[in-house]
Protein backbone atom coordinates (compact mmCIF):
# COMPACT_ATOMS: atom_id res chain seq x y z
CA UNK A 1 -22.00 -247.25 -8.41
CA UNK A 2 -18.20 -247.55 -10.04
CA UNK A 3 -18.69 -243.78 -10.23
CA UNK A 4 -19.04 -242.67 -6.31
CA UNK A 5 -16.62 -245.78 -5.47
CA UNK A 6 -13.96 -243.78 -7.61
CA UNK A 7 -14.87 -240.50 -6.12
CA UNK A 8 -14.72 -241.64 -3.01
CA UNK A 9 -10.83 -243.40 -3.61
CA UNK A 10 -10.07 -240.16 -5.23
CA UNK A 11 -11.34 -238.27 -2.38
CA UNK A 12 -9.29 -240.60 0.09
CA UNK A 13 -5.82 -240.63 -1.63
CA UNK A 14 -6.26 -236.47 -2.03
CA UNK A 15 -6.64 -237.09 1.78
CA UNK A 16 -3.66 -239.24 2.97
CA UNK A 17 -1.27 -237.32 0.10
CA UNK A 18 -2.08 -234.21 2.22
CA UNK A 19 -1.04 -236.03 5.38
CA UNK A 20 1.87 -237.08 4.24
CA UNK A 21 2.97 -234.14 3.05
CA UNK A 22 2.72 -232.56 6.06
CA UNK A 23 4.06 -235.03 8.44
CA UNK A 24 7.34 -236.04 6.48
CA UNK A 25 10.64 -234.66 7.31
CA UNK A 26 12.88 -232.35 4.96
CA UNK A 27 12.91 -234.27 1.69
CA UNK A 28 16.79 -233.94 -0.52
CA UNK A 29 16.54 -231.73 -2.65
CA UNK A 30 19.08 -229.74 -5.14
CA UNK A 31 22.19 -228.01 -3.58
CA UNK A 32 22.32 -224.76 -2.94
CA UNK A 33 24.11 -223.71 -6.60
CA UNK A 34 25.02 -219.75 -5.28
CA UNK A 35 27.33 -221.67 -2.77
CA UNK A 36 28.67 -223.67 -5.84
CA UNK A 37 29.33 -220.77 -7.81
CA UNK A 38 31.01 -218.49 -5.83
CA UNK A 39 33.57 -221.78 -5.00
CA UNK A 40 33.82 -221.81 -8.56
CA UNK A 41 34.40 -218.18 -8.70
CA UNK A 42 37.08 -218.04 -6.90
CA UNK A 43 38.77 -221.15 -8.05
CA UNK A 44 38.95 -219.74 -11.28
CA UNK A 45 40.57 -216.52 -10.18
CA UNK A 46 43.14 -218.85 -8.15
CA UNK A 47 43.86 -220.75 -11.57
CA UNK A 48 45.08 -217.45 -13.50
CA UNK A 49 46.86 -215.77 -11.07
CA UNK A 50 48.52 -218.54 -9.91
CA UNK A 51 49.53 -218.37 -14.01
CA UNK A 52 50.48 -214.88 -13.69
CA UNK A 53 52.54 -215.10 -10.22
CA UNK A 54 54.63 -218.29 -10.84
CA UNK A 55 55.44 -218.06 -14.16
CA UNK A 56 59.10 -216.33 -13.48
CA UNK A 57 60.02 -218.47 -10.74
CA UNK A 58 58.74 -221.83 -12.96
CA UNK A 59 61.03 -220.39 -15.52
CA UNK A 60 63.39 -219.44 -13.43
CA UNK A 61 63.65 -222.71 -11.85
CA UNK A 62 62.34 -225.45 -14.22
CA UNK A 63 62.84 -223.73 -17.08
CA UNK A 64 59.16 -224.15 -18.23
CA UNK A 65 56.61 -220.84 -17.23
CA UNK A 66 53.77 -223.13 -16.74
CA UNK A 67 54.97 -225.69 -14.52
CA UNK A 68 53.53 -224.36 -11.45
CA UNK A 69 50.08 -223.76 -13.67
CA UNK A 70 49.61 -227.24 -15.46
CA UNK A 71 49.88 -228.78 -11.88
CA UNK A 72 47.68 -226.39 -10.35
CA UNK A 73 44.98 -227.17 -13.47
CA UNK A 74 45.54 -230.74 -12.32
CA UNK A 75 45.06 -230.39 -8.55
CA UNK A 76 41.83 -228.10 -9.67
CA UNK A 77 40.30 -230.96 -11.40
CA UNK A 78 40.60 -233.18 -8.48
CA UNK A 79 39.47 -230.89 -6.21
CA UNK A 80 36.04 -230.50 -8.24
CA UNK A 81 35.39 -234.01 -8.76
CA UNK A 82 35.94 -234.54 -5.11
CA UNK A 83 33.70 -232.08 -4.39
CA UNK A 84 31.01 -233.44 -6.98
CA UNK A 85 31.37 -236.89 -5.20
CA UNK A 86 31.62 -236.05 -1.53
CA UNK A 87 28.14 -233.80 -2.12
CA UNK A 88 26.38 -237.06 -2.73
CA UNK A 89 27.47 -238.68 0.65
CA UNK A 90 24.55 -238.04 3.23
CA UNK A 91 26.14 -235.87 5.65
CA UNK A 92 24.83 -238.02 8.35
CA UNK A 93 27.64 -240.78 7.39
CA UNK A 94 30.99 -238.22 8.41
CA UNK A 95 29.19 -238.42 11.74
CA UNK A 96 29.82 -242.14 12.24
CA UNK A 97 33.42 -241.43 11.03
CA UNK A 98 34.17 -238.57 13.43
CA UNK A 99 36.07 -240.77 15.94
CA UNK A 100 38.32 -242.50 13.16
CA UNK A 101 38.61 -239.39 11.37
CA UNK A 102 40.21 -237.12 14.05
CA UNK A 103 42.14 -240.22 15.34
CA UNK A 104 43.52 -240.94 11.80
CA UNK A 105 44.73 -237.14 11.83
CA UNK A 106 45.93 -237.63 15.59
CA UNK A 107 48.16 -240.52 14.14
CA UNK A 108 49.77 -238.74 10.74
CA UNK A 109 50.36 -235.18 13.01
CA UNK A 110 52.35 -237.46 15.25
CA UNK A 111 54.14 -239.15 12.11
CA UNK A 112 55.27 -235.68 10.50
CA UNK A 113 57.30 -235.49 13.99
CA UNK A 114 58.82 -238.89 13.28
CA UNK A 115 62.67 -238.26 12.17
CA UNK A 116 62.80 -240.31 8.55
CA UNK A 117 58.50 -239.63 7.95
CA UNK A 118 58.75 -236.09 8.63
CA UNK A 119 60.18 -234.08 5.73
CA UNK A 120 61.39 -230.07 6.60
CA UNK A 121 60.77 -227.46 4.09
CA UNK A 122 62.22 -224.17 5.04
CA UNK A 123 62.14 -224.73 8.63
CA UNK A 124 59.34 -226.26 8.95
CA UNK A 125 58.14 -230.02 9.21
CA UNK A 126 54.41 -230.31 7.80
CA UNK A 127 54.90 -233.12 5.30
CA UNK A 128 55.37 -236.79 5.44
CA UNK A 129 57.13 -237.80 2.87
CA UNK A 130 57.93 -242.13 1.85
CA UNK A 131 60.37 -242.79 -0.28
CA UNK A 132 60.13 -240.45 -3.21
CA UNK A 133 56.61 -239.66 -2.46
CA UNK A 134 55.45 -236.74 -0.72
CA UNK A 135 52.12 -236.71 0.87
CA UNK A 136 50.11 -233.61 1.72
CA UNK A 137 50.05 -231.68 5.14
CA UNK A 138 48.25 -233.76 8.00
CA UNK A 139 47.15 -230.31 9.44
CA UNK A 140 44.84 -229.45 6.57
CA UNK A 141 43.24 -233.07 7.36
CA UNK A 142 42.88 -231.97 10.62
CA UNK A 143 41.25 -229.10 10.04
CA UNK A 144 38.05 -230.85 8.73
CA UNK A 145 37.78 -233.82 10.79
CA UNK A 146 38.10 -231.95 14.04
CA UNK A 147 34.96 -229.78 12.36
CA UNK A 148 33.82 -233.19 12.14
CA UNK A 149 34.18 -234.34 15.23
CA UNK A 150 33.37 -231.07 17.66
CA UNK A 151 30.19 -231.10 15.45
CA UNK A 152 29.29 -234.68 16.47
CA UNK A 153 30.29 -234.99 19.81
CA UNK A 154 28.67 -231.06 20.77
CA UNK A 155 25.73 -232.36 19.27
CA UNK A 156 25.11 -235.04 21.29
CA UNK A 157 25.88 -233.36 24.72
CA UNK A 158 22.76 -230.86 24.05
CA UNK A 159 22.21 -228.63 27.25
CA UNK A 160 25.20 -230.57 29.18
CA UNK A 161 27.88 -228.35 27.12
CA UNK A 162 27.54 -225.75 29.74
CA UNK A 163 28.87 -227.73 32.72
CA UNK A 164 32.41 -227.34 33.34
CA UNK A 165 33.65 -230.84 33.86
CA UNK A 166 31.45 -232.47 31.47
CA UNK A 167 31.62 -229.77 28.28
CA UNK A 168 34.47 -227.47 28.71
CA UNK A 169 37.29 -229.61 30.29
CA UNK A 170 37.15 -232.15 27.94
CA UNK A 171 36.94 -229.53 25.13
CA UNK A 172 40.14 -228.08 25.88
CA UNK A 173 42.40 -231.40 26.40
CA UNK A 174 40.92 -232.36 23.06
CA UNK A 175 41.83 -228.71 21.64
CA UNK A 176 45.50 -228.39 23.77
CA UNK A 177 46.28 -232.07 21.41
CA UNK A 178 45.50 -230.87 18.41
CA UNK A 179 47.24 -227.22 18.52
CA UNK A 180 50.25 -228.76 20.39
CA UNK A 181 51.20 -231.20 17.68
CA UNK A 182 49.99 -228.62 14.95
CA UNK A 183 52.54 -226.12 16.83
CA UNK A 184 55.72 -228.49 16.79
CA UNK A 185 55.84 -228.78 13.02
CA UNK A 186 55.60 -225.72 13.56
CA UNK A 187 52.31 -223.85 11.82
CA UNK A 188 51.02 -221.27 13.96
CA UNK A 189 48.65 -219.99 11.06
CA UNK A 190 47.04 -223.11 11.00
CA UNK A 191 46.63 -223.51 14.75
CA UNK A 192 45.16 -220.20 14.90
CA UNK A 193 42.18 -221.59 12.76
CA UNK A 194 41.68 -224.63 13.73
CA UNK A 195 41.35 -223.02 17.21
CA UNK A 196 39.18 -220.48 16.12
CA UNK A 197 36.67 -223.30 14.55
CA UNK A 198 36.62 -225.08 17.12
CA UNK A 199 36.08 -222.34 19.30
CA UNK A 200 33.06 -221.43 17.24
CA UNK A 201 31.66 -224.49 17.01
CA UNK A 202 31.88 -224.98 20.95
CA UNK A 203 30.40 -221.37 21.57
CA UNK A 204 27.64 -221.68 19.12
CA UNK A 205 26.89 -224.88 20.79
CA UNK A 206 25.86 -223.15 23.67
CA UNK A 207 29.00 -223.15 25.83
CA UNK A 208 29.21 -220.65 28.75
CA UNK A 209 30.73 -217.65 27.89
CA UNK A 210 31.86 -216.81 31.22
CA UNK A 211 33.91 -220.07 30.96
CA UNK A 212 35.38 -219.39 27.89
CA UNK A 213 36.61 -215.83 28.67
CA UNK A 214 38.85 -216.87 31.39
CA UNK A 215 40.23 -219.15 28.83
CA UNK A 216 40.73 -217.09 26.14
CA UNK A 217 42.72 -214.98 28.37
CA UNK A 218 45.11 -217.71 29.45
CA UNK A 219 45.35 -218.40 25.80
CA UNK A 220 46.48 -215.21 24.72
CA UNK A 221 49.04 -214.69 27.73
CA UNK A 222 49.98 -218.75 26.36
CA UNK A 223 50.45 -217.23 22.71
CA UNK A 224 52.66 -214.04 24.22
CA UNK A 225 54.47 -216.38 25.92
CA UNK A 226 55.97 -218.72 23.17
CA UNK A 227 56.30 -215.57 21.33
CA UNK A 228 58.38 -213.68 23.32
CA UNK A 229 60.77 -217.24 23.62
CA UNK A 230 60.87 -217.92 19.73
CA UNK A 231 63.33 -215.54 17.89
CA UNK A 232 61.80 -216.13 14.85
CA UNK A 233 58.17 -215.39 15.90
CA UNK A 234 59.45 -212.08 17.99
CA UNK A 235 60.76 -210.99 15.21
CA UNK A 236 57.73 -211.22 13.02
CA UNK A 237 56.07 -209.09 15.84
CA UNK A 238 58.65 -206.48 15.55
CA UNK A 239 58.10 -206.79 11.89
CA UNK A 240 54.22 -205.91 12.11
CA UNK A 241 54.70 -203.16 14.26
CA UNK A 242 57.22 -201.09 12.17
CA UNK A 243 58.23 -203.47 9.20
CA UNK A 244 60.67 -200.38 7.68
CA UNK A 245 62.87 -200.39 10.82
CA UNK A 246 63.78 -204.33 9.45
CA UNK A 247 63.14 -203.56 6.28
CA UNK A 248 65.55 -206.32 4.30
CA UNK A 249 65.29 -208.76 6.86
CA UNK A 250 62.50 -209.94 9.20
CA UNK A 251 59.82 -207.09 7.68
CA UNK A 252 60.95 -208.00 3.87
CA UNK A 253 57.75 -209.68 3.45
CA UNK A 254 55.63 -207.74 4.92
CA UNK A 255 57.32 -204.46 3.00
CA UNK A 256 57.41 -206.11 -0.37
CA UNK A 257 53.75 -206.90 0.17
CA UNK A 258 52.75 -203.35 1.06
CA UNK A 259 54.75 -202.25 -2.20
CA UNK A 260 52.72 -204.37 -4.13
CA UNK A 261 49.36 -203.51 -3.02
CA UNK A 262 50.42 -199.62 -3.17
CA UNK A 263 51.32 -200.13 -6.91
CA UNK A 264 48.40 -202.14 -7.94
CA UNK A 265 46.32 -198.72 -7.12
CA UNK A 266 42.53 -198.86 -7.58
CA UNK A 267 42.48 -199.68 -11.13
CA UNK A 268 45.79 -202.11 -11.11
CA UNK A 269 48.95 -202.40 -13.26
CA UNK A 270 46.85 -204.83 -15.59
CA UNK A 271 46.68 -209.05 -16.12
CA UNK A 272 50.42 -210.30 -16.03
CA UNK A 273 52.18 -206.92 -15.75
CA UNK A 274 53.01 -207.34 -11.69
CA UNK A 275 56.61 -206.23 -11.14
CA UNK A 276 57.29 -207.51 -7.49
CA UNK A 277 56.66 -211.42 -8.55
CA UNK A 278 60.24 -211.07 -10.21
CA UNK A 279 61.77 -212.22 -7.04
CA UNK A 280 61.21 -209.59 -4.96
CA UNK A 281 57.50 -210.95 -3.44
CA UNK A 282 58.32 -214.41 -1.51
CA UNK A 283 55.59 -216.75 -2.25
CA UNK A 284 53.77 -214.76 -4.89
CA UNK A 285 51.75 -218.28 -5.61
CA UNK A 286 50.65 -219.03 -2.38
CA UNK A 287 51.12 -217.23 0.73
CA UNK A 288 51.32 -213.61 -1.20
CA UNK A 289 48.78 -214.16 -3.80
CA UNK A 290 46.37 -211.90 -2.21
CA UNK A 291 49.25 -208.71 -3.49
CA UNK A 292 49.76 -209.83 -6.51
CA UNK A 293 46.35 -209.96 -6.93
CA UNK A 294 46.04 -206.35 -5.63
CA UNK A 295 49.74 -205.22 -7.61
CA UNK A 296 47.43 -206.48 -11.22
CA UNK A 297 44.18 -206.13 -10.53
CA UNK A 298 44.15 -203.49 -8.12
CA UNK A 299 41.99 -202.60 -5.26
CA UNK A 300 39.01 -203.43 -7.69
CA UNK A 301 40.16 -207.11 -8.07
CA UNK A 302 40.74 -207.31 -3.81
CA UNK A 303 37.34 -206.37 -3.42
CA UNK A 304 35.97 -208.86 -5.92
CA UNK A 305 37.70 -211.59 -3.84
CA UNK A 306 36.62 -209.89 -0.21
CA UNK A 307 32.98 -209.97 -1.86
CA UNK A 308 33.23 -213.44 -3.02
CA UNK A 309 34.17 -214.97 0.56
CA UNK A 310 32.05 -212.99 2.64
CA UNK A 311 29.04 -214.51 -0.19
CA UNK A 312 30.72 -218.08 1.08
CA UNK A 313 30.57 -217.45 4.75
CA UNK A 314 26.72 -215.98 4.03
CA UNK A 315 25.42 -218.84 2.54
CA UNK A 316 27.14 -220.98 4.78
CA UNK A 317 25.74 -219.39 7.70
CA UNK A 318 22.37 -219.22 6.44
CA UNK A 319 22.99 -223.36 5.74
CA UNK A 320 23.25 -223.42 9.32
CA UNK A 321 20.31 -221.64 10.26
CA UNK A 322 18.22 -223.63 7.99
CA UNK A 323 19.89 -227.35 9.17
CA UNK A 324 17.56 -230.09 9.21
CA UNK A 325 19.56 -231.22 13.00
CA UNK A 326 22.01 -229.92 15.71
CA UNK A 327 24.89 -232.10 14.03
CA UNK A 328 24.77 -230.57 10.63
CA UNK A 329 24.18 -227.15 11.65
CA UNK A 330 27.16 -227.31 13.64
CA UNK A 331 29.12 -228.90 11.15
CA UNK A 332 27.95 -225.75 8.81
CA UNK A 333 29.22 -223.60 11.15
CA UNK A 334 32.77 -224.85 11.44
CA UNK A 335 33.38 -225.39 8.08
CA UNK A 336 31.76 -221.67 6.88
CA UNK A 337 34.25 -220.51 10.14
CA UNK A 338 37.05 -222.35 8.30
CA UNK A 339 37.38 -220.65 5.28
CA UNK A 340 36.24 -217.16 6.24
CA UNK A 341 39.09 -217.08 9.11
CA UNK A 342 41.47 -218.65 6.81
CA UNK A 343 40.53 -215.70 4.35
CA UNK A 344 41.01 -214.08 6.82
CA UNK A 345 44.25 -214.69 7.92
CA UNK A 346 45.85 -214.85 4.65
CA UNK A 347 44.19 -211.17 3.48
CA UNK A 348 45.73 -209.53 7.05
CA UNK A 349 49.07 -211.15 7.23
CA UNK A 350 49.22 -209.48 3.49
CA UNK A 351 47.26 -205.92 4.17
CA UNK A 352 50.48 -205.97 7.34
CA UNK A 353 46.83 -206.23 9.64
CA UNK A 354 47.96 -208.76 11.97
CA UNK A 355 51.77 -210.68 12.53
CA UNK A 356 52.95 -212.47 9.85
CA UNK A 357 52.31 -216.12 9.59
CA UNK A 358 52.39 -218.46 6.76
CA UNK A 359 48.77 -219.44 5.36
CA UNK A 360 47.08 -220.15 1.98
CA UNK A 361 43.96 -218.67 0.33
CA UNK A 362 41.40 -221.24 -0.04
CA UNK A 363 40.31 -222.39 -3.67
CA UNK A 364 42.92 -219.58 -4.54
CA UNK A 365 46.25 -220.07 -3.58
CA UNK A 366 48.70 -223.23 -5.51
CA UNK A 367 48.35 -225.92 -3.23
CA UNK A 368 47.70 -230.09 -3.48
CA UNK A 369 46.43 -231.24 -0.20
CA UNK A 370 44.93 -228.19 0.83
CA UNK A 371 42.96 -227.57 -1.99
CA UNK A 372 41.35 -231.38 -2.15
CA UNK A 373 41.23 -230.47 1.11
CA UNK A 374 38.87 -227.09 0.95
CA UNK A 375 36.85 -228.93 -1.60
CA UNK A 376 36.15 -231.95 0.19
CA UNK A 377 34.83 -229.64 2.98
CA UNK A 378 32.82 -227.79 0.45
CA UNK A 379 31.10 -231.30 -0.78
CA UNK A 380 30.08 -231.63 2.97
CA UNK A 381 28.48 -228.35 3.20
CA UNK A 382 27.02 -228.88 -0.23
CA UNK A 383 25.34 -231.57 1.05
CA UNK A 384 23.79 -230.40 4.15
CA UNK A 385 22.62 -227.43 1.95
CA UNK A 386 20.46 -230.72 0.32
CA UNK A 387 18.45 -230.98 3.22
CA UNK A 388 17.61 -227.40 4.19
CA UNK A 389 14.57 -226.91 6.34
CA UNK A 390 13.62 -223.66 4.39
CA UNK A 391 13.60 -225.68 0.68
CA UNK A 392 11.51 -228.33 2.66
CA UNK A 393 8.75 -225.43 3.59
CA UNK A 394 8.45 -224.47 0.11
CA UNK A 395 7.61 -228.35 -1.38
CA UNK A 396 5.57 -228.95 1.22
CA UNK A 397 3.34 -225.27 0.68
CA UNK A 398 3.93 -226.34 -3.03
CA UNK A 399 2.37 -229.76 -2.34
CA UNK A 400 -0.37 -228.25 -0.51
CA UNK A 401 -0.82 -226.04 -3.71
CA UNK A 402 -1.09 -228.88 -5.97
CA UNK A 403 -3.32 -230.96 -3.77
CA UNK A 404 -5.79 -228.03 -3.50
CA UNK A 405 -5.95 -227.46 -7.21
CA UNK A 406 -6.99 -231.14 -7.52
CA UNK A 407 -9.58 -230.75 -4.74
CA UNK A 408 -10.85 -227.86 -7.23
CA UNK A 409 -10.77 -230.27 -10.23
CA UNK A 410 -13.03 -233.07 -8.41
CA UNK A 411 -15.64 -230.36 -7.09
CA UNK A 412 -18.23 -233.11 -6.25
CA UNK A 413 -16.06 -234.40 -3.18
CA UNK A 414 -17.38 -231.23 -1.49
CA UNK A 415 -21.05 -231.87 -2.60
CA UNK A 416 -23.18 -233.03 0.16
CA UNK A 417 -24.91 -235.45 -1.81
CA UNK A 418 -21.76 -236.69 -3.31
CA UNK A 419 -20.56 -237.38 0.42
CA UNK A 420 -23.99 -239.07 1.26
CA UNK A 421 -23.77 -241.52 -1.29
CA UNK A 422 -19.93 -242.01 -0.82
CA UNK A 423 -20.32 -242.95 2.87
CA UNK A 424 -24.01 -245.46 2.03
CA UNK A 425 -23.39 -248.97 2.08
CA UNK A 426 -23.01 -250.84 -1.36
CA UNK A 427 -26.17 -252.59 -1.40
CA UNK A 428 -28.65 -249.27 -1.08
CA UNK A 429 -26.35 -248.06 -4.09
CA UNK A 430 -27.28 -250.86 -6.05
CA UNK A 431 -30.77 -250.23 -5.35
CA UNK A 432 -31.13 -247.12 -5.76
């Protein structure tokens, strides 16, 4: 009698484990570590030749080669840990922050246009800076919580994001805010991708593209416009199309650039041995690290990087496709769009592919707030990459595995006269 009781509460929790199984939603499981890696890849690649293409001007201005180095080791660190940490914050909490978020970056792009909280470097005002203290770029911010919020708030209009009033009007007065205060500091390269997410995120929502053409037009003839009117951004254009006619002024970094991918070769001049970082490359440590890259490690080394993003904007992608929800495959998308068109931007401006315009290389080029920055966005991804629908098809055929197996191991259950004498009362048990 305590024998077919037990088969038959075996039997039963077999049953409702199966259920269960197949019922629940996409369980958390690990990260997706090939993402992890190739952010780790090409962090440390950042780390030495950041060594290698600030050590003159350290020298040459602080009189110590590694200054530039020991800070970027530092800012490195932090990025990591923050990445570590964020990847253990459900992705589902940014969403209730989206609001705050891209108001909070509203507020601080408005304060870097504040005489006294605004601080100009070279021309441009991207920093706030209190007292002695300096704090990062407001635009890199941006970039993320707009991701943030276009993800949230294109979620939740589904099928309505094709109607012109209700999706694509408020889309662009949100988008014409952000860009126009980005553009007064002014920081075309990072308008351009914070555009181009957002334009991503909208179009993958399921906007109209016979909306968005018309748009894009006006938007380019917008962009000819104020470049045509700024003397500084005309002359980059002259620059890209023949940077020798200029070549000591406005195409000096686009030449020096070219010079230093030409001598890199395909093999490169070797680790350390890059002759245009001795003040002839501006910015060898963060706009032009991409050359110097190319100058020492040669066309092998640029396609090492090239490889290494494109792997980041794969898995990201595939993150995307494999979302648990609208919200967080959105959210994949903008931040995967993110870096690969920053890449982007950075690797053309440097190959003389499009018009200069000042941007970093994420995880690569020296850089405080943008690289807590990139990382923070990574710990998002990260963590949607937790809750993947594919990882969730594998435990539950797993499950199903194991749960079979142990259907093998208690062979009786499938015994008719196991069943009969599972499903007779108690009392023609003990009888019997």
């Amino acid at each position: 009698m305590r024998r077919a009781g037990g088969r038959e509460a075996d039997t039963e929790r077999l049953d409702s484990s199966s259920a269960r199984a197949s019922t629940a939603g996409p369980p958390e499981h690990a990260p997706d570590y090939a993402l992890v890696i190739v952010t780790l890849a090409l962090l440390c690649i950042g780390i030495v030749m950041v060594y290698s293409a600030s050590l003159v001007v350290s020298y040459a201005q602080y009189g110590d080669q590694t200054y530039f180095f020991q800070r970027q080791l530092l800012w490195s660190a932090l990025g990591v840990v923050v990445m570590f940490l964020v990847m253990r914050v459900p992705y589902g909490w940014w969403r209730r922050l989206s609001v705050i978020g891209l108001a909070l970056s509203v507020i601080l792009l408005v304060a870097v246009l504040v005489p006294g909280l605004g601080t100009d470097v070279l021309g441009a005002t991207r920093w706030i800076k209190i007292g002695s203290f300096t704090i990062g770029q407001p635009s890199e911010l941006c970039k993320v919580t707009l991701a943030i919020y276009m993800a949230d708030w294109l979620a939740r209009k589904g099928e309505r994001v094709r109607e012109f009033g209700y999706g694509l009007v408020p889309f662009l007065v949100v988008l014409l805010v952000i860009t126009g205060l980005v553009m007064r500091q002014p920081d075309m390269g990072t308008a351009l991708v914070i555009i181009g997410t957002a334009v991503t995120i909208f179009f993958v929502a399921g906007a109209d593209l016979l909306q968005l053409l018309p748009i894009g037009a006006v938007g380019v003839l917008g962009l000819a416009a104020l470049t045509m009117t700024s003397g500084y951004r005309h002359g980059r254009i002259n620059a890209f199309l023949d940077p020798w006619a200029d070549a000591s002024n406005t195409g000096y970094h686009v030449v020096q650039s070219l010079i230093a991918l030409g001598a890199g070769g395909v093999q490169g001049l070797g680790l350390g041995d890059s002759r245009q970082k001795f003040g002839l490359l501006p910015f060898p440590y963060t706009d032009s690290i991409f050359a110097v890259i190319g100058e020492e490690l040669g066309l092998v080394g640029c396609c090492v990087v090239l490889v290494l993003f494109l792997l980041l904007a794969y898995r990201g992608l595939r993150t995307a496709r494999l979302a648990p929800d609208r919200f967080a495959s959105l959210l994949a998308i903008g931040i995967s769009c993110q870096m690969a068109l920053q890449a982007f931007l950075n690797i053309a401006v440097v190959t003389s592919t499009v018009p200069f315009t000042g941007i970093t290389l994420p995880f690569v080029s020296y850089g405080g707030s943008s690289m807590l920055v990139s990382f923070a966005a990574m710990g998002i991804l990260l963590n949607v990459t937790k809750f993947t629908q594919e990882s969730h098809r594998h435990a539950t055929i797993q499950t199903n595995v194991e749960a079979a197996a142990e259907r093998r191991r208690h062979w009786w259950a499938r015994l008719p006269s196991a069943r009969h004498r599972a499903g007779r009362p108690r009392a023609v048990l003990a009888r019997s």
